[in-house]
PDB file of N, CA and C in Angstrom:
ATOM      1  N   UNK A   1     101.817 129.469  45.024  1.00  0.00           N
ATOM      2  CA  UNK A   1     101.502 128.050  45.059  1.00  0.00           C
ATOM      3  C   UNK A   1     100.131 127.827  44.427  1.00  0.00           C
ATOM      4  N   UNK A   2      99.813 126.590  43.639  1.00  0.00           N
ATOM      5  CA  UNK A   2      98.572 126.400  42.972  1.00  0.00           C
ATOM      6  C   UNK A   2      97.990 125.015  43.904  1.00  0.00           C
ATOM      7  N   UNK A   3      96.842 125.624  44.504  1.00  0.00           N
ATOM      8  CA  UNK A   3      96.331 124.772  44.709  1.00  0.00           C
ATOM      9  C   UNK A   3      95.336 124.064  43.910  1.00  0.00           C
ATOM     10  N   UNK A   4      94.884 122.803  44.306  1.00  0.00           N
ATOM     11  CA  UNK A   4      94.163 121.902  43.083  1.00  0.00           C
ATOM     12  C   UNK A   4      93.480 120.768  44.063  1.00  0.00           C
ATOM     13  N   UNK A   5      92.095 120.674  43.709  1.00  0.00           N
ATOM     14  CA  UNK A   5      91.265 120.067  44.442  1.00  0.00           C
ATOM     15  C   UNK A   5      91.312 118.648  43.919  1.00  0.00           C
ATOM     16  N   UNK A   6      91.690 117.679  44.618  1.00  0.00           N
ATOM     17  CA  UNK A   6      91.843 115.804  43.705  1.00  0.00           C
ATOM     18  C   UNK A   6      91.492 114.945  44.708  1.00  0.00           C
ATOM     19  N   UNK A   7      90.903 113.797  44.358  1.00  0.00           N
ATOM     20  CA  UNK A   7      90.466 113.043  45.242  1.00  0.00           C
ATOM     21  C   UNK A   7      91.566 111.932  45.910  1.00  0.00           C
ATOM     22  N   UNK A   8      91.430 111.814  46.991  1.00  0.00           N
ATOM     23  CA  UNK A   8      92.861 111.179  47.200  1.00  0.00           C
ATOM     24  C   UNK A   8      92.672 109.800  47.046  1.00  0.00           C
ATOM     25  N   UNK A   9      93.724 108.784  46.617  1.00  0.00           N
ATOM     26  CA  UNK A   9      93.824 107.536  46.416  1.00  0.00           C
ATOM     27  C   UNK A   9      94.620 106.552  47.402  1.00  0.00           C
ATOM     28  N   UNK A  10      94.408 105.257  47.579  1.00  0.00           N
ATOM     29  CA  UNK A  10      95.447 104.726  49.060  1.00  0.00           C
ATOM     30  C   UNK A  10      94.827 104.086  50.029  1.00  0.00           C
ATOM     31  N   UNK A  11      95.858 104.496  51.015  1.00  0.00           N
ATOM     32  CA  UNK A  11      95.387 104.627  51.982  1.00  0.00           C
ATOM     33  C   UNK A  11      94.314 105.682  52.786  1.00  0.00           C
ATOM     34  N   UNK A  12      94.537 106.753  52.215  1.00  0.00           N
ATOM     35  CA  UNK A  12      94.127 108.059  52.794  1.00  0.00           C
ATOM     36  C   UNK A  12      92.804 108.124  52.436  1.00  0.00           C
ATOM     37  N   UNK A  13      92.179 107.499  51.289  1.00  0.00           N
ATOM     38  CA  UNK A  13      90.860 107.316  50.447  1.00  0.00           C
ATOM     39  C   UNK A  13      89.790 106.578  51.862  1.00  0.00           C
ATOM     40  N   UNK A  14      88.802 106.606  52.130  1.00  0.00           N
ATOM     41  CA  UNK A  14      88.012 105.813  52.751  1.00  0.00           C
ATOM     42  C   UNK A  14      86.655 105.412  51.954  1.00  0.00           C
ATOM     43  N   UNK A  15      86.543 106.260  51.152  1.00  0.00           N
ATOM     44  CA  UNK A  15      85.019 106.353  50.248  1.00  0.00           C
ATOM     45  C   UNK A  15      85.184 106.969  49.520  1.00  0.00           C
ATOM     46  N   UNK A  16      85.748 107.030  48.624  1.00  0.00           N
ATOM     47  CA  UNK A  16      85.984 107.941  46.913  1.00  0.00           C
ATOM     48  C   UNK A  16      86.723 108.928  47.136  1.00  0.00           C
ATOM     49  N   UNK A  17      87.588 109.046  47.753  1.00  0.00           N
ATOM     50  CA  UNK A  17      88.979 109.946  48.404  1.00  0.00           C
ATOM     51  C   UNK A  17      88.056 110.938  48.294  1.00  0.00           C
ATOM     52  N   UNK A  18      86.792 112.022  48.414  1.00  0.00           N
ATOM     53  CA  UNK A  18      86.536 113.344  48.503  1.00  0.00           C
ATOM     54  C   UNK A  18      86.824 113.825  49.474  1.00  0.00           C
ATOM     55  N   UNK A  19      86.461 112.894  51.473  1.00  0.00           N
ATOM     56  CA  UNK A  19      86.960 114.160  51.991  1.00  0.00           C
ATOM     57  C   UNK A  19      88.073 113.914  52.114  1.00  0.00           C
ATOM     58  N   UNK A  20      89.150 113.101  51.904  1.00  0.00           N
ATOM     59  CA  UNK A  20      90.321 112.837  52.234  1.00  0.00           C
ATOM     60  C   UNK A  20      91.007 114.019  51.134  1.00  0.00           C
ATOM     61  N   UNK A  21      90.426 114.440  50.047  1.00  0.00           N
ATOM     62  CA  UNK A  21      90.813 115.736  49.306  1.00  0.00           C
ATOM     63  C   UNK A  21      90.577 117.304  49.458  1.00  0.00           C
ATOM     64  N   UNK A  22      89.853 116.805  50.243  1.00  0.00           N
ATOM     65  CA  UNK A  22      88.915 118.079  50.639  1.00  0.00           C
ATOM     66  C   UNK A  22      90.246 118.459  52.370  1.00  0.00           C
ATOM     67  N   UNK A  23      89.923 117.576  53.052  1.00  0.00           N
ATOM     68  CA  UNK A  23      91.303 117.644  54.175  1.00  0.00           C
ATOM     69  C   UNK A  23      92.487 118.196  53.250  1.00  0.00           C
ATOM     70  N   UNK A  24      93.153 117.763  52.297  1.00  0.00           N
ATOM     71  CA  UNK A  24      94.795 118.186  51.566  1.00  0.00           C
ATOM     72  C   UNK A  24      94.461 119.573  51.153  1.00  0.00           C
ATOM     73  N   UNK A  25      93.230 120.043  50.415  1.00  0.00           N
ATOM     74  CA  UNK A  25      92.945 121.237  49.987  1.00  0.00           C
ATOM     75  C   UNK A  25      92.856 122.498  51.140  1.00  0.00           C
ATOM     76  N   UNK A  26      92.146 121.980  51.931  1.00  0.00           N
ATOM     77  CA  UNK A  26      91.908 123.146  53.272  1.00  0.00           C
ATOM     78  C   UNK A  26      92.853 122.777  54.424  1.00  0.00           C
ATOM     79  N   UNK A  27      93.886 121.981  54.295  1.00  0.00           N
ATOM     80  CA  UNK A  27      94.670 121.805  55.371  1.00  0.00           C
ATOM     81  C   UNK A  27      93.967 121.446  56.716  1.00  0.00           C
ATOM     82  N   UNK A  28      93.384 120.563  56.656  1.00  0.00           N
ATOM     83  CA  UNK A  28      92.640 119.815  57.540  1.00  0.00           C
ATOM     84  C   UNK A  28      92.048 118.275  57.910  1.00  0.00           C
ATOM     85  N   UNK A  29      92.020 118.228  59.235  1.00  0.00           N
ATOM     86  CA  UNK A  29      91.805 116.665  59.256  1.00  0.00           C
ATOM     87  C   UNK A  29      90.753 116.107  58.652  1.00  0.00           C
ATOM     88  N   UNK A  30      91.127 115.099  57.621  1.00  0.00           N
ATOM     89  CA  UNK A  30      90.070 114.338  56.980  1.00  0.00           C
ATOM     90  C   UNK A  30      88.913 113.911  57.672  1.00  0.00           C
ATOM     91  N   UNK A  31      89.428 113.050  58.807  1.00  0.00           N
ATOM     92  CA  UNK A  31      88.201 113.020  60.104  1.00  0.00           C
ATOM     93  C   UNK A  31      87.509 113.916  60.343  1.00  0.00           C
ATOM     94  N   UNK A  32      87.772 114.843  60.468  1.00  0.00           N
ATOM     95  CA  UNK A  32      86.913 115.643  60.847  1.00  0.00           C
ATOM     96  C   UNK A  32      85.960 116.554  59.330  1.00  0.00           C
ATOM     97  N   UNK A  33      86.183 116.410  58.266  1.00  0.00           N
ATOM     98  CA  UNK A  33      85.505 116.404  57.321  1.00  0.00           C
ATOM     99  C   UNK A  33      84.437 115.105  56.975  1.00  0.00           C
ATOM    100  N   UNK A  34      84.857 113.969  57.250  1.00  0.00           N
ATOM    101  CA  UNK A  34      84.104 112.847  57.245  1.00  0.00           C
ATOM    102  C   UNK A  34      82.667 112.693  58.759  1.00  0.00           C
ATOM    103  N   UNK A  35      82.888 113.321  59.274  1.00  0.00           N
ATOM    104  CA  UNK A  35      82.439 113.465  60.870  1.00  0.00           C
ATOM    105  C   UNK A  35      81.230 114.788  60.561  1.00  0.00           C
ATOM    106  N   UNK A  36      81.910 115.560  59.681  1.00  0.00           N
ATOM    107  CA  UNK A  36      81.278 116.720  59.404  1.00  0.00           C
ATOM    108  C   UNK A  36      79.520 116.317  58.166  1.00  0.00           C
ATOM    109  N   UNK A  37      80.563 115.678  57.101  1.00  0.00           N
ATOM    110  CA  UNK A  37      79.646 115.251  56.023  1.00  0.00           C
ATOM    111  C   UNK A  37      78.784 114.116  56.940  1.00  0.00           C
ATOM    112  N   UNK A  38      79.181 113.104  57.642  1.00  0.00           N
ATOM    113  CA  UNK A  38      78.266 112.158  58.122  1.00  0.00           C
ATOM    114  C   UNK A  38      77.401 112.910  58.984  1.00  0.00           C
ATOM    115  N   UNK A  39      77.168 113.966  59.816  1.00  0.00           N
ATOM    116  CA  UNK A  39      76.142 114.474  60.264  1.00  0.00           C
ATOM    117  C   UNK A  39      75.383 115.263  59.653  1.00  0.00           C
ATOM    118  N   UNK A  40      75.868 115.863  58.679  1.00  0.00           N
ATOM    119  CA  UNK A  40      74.588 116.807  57.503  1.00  0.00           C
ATOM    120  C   UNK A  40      74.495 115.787  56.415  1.00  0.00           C
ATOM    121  N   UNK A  41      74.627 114.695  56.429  1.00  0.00           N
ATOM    122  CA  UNK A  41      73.940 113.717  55.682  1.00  0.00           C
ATOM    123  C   UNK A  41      73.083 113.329  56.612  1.00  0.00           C
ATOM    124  N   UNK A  42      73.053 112.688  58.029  1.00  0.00           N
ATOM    125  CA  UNK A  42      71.866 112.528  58.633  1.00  0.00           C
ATOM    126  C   UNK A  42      71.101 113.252  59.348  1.00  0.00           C
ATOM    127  N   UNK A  43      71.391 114.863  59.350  1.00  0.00           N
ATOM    128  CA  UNK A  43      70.106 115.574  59.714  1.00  0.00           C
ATOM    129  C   UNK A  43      69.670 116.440  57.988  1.00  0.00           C
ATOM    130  N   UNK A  44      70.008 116.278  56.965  1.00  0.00           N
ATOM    131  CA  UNK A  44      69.606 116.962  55.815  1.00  0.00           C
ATOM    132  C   UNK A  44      68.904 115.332  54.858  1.00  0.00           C
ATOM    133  N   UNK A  45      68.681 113.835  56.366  1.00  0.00           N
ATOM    134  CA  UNK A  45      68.161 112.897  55.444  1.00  0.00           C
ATOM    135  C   UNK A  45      68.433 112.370  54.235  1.00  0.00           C
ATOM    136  N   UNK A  46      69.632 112.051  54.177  1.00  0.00           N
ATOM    137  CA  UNK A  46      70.353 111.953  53.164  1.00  0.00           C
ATOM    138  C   UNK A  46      70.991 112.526  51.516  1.00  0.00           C
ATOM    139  N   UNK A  47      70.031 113.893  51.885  1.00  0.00           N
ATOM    140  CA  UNK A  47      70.870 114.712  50.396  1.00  0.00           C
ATOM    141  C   UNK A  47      71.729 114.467  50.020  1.00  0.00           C
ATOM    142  N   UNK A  48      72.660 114.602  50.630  1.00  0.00           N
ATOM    143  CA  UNK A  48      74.346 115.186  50.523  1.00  0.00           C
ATOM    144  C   UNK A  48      74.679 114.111  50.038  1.00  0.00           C
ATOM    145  N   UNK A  49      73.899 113.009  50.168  1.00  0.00           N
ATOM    146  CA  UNK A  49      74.494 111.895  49.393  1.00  0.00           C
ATOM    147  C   UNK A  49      74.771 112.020  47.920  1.00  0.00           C
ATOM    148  N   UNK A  50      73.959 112.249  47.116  1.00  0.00           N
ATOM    149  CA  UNK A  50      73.527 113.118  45.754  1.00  0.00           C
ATOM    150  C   UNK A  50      74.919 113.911  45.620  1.00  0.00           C
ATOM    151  N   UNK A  51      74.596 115.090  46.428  1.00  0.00           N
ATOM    152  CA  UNK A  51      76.398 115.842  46.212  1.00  0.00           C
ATOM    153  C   UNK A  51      77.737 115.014  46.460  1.00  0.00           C
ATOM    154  N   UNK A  52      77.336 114.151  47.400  1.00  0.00           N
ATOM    155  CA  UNK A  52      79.056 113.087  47.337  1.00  0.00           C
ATOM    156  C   UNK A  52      79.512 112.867  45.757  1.00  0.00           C
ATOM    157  N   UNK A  53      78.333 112.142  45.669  1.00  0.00           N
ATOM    158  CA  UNK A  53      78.826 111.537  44.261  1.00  0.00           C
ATOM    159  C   UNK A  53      78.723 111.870  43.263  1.00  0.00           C
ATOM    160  N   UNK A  54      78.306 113.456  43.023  1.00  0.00           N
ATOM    161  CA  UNK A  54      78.124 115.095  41.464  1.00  0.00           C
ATOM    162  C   UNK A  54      79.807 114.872  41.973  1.00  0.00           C
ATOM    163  N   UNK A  55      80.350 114.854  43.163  1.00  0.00           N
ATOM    164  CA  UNK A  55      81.760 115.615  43.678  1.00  0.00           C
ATOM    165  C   UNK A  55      82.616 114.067  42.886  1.00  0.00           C
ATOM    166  N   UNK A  56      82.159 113.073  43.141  1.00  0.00           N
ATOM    167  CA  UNK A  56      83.107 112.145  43.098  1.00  0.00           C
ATOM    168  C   UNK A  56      83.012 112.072  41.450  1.00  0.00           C
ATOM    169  N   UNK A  57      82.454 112.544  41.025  1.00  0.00           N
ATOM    170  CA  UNK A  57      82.137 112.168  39.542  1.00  0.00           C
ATOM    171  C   UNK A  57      82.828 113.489  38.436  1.00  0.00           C
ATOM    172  N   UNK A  58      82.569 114.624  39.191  1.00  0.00           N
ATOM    173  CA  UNK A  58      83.671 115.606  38.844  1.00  0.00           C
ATOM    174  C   UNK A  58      85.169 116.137  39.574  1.00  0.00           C
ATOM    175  N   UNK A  59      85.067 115.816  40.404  1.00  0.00           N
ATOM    176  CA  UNK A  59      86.828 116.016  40.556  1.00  0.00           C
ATOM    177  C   UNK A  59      87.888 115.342  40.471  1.00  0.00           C
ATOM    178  N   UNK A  60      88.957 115.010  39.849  1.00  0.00           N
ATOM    179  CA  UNK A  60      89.666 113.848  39.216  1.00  0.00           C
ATOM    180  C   UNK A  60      90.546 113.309  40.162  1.00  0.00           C
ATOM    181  N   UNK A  61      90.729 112.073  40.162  1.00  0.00           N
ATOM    182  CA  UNK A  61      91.704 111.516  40.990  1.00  0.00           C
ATOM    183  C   UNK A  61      92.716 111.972  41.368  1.00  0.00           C
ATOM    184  N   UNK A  62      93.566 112.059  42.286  1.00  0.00           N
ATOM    185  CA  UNK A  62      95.263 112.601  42.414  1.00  0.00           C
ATOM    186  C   UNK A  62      95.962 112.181  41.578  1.00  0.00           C
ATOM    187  N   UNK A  63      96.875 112.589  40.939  1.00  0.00           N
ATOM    188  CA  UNK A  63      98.055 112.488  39.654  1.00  0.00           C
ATOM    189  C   UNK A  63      97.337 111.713  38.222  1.00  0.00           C
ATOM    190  N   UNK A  64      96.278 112.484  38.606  1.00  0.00           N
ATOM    191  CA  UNK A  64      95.947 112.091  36.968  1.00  0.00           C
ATOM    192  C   UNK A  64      95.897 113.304  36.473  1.00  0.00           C
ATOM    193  N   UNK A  65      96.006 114.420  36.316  1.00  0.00           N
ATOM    194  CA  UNK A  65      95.705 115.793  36.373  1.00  0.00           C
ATOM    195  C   UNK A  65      97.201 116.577  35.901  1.00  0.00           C
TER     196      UNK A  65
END
């Protein structure tokens, strides 16, 4: 099986489908990737913000690929 990292679109999207892609890729709840990123965004003071959007800017939407 090939897996393939894409940002999800929809419903499933909440903020630039990353973790909702990141959940389909690792077989895991999106919530709890979103829960994850929202607390090392506010104890790393907002870095990760910076990496959201390097991520949203390089990994391509679902079925465009």
């Amino acid at each position: 099986m090939n897996k393939r990292l894409f940002r999800v679109t929809g419903k499933e999207a909440m903020f630039l489908g990353i973790c909702g892609g990141l959940g389909k890729y690792f077989d895991l709840d999106p919530t709890l990737i979103r829960v994850a990123v929202a607390l090392i965004t506010f104890f790393s003071f907002g870095t990760l913000i910076i990496a959201y959007f390097i991520l949203a800017m390089i990994i391509p939407k679902e079925g465009t690929v």
